[in-house]
Protein backbone atom coordinates (compact mmCIF):
# COMPACT_ATOMS: atom_id res chain seq x y z
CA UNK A 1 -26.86 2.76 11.41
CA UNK A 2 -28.70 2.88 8.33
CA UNK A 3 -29.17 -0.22 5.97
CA UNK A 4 -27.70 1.98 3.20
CA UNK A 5 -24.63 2.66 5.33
CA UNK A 6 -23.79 -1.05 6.60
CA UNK A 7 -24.51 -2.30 2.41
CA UNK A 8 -21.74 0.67 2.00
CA UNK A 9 -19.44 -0.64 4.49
CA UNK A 10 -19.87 -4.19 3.16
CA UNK A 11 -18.73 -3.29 -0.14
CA UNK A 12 -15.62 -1.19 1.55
CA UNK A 13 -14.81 -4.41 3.45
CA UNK A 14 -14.59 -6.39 0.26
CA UNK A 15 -12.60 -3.65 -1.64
CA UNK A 16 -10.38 -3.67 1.10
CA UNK A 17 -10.01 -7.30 1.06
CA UNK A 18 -9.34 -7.47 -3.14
CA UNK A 19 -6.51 -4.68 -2.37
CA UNK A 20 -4.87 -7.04 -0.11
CA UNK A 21 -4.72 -9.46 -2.38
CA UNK A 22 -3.81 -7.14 -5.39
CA UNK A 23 -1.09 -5.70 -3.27
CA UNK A 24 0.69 -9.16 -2.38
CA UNK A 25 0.32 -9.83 -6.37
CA UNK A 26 1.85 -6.71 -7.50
CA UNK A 27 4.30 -5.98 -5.30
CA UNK A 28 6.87 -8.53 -6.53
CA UNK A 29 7.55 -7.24 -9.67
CA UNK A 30 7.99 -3.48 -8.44
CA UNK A 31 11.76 -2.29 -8.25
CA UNK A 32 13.01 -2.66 -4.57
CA UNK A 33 12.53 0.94 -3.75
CA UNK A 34 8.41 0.56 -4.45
CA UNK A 35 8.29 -2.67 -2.71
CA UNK A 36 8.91 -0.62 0.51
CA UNK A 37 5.82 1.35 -0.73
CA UNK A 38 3.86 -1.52 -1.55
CA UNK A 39 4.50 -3.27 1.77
CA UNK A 40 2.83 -0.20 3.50
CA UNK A 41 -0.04 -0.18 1.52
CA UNK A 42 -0.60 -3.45 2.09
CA UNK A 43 -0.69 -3.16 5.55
CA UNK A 44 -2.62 0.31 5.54
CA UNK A 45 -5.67 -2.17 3.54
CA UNK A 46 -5.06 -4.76 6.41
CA UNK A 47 -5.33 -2.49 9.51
CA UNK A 48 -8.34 -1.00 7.47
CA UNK A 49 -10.13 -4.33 7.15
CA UNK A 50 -9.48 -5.09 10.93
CA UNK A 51 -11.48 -1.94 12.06
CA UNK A 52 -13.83 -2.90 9.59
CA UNK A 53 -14.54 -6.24 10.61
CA UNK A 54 -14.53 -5.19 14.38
CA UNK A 55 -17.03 -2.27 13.31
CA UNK A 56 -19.51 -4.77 11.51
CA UNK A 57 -19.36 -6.74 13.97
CA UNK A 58 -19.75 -5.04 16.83
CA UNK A 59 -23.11 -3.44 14.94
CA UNK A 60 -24.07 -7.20 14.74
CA UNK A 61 -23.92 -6.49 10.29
CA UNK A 62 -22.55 -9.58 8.65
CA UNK A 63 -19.06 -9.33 7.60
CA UNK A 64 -18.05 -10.61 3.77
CA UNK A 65 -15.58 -13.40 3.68
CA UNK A 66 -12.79 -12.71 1.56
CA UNK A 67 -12.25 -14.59 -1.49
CA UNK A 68 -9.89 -17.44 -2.42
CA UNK A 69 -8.59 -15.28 -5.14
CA UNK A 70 -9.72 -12.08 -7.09
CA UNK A 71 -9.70 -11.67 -11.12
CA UNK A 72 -7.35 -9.06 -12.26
CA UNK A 73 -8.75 -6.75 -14.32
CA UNK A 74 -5.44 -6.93 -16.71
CA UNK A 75 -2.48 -9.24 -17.02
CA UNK A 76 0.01 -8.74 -14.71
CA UNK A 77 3.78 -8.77 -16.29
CA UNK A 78 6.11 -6.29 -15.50
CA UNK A 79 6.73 -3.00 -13.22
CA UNK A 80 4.59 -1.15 -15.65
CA UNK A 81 1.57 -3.14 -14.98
CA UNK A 82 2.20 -3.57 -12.00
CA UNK A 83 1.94 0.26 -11.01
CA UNK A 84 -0.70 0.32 -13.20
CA UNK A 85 -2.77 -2.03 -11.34
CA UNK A 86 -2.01 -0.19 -7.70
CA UNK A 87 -3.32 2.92 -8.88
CA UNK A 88 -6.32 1.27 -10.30
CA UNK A 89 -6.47 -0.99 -6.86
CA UNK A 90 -6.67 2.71 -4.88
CA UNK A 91 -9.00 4.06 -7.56
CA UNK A 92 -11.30 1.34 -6.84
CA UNK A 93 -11.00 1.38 -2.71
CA UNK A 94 -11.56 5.23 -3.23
CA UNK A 95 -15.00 4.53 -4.80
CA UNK A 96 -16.03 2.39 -2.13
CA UNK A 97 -15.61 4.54 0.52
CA UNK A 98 -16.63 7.74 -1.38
CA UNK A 99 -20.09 6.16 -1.86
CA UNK A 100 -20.25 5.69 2.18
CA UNK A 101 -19.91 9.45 3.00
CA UNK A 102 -23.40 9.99 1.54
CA UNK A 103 -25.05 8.06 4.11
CA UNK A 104 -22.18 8.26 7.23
CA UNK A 105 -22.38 10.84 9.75
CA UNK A 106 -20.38 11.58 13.41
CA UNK A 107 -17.40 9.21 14.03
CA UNK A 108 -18.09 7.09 11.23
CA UNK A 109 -18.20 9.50 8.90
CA UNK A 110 -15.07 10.63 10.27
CA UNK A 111 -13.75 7.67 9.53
CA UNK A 112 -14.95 6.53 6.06
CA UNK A 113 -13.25 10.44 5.10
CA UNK A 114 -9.58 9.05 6.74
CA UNK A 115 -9.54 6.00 4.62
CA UNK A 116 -11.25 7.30 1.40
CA UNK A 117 -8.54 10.69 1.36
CA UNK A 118 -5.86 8.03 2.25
CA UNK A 119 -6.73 5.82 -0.90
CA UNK A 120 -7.41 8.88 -3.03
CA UNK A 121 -3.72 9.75 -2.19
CA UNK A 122 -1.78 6.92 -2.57
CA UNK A 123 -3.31 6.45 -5.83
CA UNK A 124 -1.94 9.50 -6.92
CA UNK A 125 1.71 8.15 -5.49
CA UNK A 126 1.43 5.19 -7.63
CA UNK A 127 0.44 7.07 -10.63
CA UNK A 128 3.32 9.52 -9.97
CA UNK A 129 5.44 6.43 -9.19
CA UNK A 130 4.44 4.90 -12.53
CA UNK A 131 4.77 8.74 -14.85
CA UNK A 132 1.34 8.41 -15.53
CA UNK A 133 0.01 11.71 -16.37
CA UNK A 134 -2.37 13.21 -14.86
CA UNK A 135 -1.31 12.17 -11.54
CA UNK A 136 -4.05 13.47 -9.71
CA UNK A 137 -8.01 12.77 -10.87
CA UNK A 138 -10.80 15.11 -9.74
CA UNK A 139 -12.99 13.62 -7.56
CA UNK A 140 -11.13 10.55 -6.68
CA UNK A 141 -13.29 7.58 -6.97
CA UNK A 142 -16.41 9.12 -8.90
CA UNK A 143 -17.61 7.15 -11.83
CA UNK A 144 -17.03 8.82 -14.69
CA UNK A 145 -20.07 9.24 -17.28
């Protein structure tokens, strides 16, 4: 595995582990019918950081701790913000893992494509969830100029 790709997978590992933490933030002020939602989200970003810290360590790459807490990029008050902040929680896993393709190949690859599509798409859910329009974004997770 390439430098490059184990830096990439760091930085997945830490999104992964801020979306966790995002998700058990947000999820208490969504209605009762998102909180389902939320719930499996959260655990999709748990199982996700598992692999990943199995992965790193098995390829003997040092694995970042998660943090105590994570700064919110916007106050947190309501439903609104609330499904405001999951899509830009998915937005931000979906850059991680986009950035790994470039250097993943074989398995891996395989699987940085699994989890980047599955953030891409549930960040269009919570937009949708949250009538933001557009729903969708083209190229999930690309920085925009």
């Amino acid at each position: 595995m390439s430098e490059k790709l184990a830096e990439r997978l760091q930085a997945a590992l830490n999104a992964e582990h801020s979306a966790i933490f995002a998700y058990a933030r947000f999820g208490v002020l969504l209605a009762k019918a998102m909180q389902k939602e939320a719930r499996a989200g959260e655990e999709m970003h748990r199982t996700r950081r598992d692999a990943l810290l199995v992965q790193l360590a098995e390829l003997k790459v040092a694995a970042p701790v998660a943090q105590a807490g994570y700064a919110l990029p916007f106050p947190l008050t309501d439903p609104a913000t609330a499904l405001k902040l999951a899509a830009y929680v998915e937005d931000g896993v979906a850059a991680t893992w986009r950035a790994a393709l470039a250097d993943a190949e074989g398995e891996v690859r395989r699987q940085v494509l699994v989890a980047y599509t599955d953030a891409a798409v549930r960040g269009t859910r919570w937009r949708r969830l949250g009538a933001v329009s557009p729903a969708t974004v083209p190229y999930p997770g690309r920085k925009t100029q």
